[in-house]
C-alpha atoms as a PDB file:
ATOM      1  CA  UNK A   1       0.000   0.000   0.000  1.00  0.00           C
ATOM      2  CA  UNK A   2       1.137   3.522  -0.949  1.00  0.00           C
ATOM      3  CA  UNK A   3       0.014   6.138   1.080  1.00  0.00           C
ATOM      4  CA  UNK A   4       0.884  10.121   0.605  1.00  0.00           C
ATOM      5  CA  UNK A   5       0.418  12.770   2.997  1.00  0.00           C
ATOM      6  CA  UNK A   6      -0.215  16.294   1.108  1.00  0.00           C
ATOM      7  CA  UNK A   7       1.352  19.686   2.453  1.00  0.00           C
ATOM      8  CA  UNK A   8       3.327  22.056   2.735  1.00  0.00           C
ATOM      9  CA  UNK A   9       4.774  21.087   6.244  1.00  0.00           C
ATOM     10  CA  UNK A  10       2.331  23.245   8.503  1.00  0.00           C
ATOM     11  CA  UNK A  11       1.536  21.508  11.975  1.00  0.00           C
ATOM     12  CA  UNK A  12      -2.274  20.024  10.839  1.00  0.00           C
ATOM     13  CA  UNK A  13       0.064  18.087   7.686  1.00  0.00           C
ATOM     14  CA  UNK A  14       2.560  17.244  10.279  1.00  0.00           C
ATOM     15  CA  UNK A  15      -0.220  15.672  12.384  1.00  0.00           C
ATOM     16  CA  UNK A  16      -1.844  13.806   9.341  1.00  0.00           C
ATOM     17  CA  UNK A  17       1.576  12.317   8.867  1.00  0.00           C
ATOM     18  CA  UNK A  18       1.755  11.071  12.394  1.00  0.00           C
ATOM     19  CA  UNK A  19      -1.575   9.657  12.557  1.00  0.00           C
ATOM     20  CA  UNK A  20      -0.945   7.933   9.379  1.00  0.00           C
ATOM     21  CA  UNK A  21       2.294   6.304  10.796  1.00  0.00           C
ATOM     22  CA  UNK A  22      -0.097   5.111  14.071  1.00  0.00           C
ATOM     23  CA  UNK A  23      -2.340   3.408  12.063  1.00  0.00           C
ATOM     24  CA  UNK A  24      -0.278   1.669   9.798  1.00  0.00           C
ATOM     25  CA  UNK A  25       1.329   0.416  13.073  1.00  0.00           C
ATOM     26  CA  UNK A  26      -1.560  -0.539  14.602  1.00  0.00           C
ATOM     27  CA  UNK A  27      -3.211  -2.303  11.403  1.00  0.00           C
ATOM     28  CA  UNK A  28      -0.057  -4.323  11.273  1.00  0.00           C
ATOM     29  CA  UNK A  29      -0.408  -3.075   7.332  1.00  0.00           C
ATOM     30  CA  UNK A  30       2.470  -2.978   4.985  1.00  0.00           C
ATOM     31  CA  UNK A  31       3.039   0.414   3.626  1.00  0.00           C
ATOM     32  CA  UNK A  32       4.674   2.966   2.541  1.00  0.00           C
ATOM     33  CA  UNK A  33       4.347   6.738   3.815  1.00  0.00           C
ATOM     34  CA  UNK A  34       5.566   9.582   1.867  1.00  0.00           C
ATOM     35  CA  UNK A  35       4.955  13.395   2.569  1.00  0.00           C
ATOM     36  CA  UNK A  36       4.160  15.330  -0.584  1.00  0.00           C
ATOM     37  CA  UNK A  37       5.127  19.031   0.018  1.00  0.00           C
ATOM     38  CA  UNK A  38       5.397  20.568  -3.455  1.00  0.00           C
ATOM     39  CA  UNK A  39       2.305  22.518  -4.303  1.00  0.00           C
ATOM     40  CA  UNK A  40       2.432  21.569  -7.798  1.00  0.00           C
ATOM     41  CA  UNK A  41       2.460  17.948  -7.087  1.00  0.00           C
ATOM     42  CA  UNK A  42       0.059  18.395  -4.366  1.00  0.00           C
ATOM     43  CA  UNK A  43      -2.601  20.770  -6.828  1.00  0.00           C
ATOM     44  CA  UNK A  44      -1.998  17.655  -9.331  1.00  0.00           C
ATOM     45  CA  UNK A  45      -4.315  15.334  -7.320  1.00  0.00           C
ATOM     46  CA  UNK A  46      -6.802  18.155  -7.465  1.00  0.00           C
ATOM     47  CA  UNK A  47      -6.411  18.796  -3.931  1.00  0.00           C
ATOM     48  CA  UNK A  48      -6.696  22.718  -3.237  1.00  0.00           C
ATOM     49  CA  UNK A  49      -6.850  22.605   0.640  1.00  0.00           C
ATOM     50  CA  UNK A  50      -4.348  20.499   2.841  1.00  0.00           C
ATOM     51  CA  UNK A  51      -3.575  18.726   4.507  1.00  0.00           C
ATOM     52  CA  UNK A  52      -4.568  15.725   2.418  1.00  0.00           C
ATOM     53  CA  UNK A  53      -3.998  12.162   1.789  1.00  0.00           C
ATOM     54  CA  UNK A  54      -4.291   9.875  -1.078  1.00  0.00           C
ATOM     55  CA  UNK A  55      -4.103   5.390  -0.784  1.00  0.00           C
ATOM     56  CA  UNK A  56      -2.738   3.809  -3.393  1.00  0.00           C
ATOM     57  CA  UNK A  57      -3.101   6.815  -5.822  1.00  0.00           C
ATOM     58  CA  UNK A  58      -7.058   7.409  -4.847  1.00  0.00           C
ATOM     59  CA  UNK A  59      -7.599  10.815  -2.951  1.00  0.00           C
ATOM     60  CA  UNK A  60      -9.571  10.193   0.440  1.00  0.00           C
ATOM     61  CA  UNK A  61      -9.000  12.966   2.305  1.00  0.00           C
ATOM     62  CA  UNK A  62      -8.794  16.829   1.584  1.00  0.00           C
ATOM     63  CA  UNK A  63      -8.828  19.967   4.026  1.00  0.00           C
ATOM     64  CA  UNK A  64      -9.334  18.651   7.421  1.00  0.00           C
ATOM     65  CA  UNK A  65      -7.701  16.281  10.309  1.00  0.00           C
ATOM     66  CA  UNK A  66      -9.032  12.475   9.652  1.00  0.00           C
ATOM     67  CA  UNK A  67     -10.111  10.667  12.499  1.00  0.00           C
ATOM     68  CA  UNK A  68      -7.981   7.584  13.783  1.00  0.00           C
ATOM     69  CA  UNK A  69     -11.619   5.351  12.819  1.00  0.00           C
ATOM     70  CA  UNK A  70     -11.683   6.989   9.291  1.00  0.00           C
ATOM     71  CA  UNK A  71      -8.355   6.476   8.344  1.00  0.00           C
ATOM     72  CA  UNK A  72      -8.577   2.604   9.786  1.00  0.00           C
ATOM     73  CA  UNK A  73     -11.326   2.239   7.428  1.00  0.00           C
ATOM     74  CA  UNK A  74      -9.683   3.957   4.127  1.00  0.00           C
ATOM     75  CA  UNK A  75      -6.120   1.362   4.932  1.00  0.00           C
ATOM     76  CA  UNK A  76      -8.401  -1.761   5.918  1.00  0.00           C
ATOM     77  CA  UNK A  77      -9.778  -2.208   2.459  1.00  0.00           C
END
């Protein structure tokens, strides 16, 4: 699994990218993380507001903190 964390390095992108790492530890999941902080490649996944996240290429989140339950949900399936 290939999950990307989208922004610019404020604090809520910095969070995202923490709570991704949990998760991923706590699934037990195989994955890799990688923070996207180029606003070109970040405005390529039509995301306009970050911090965001795309799985394996599909955006799921845009503009807000996920919850710990959401994100288990987007990496279980």
């Amino acid at each position: 699994m290939e999950i990307k964390v989208l922004g610019t390095g404020c604090a809520k992108c910095k969070k995202v990218e923490e709570i991704c790492k949990e998760v991923v530890a706590e699934l037990g999941v195989e994955a890799t993380i990688e923070k996207v902080e180029d606003i070109r490649a970040i405005m390529g996944y039509g995301v306009m507001r970050t911090p965001g996240i795309v799985v394996d290429g599909e955006v799921v989140l845009s503009g807000r903190l996920p919850k710990k339950e959401e994100l288990r949900t987007w990496l279980s399936k």
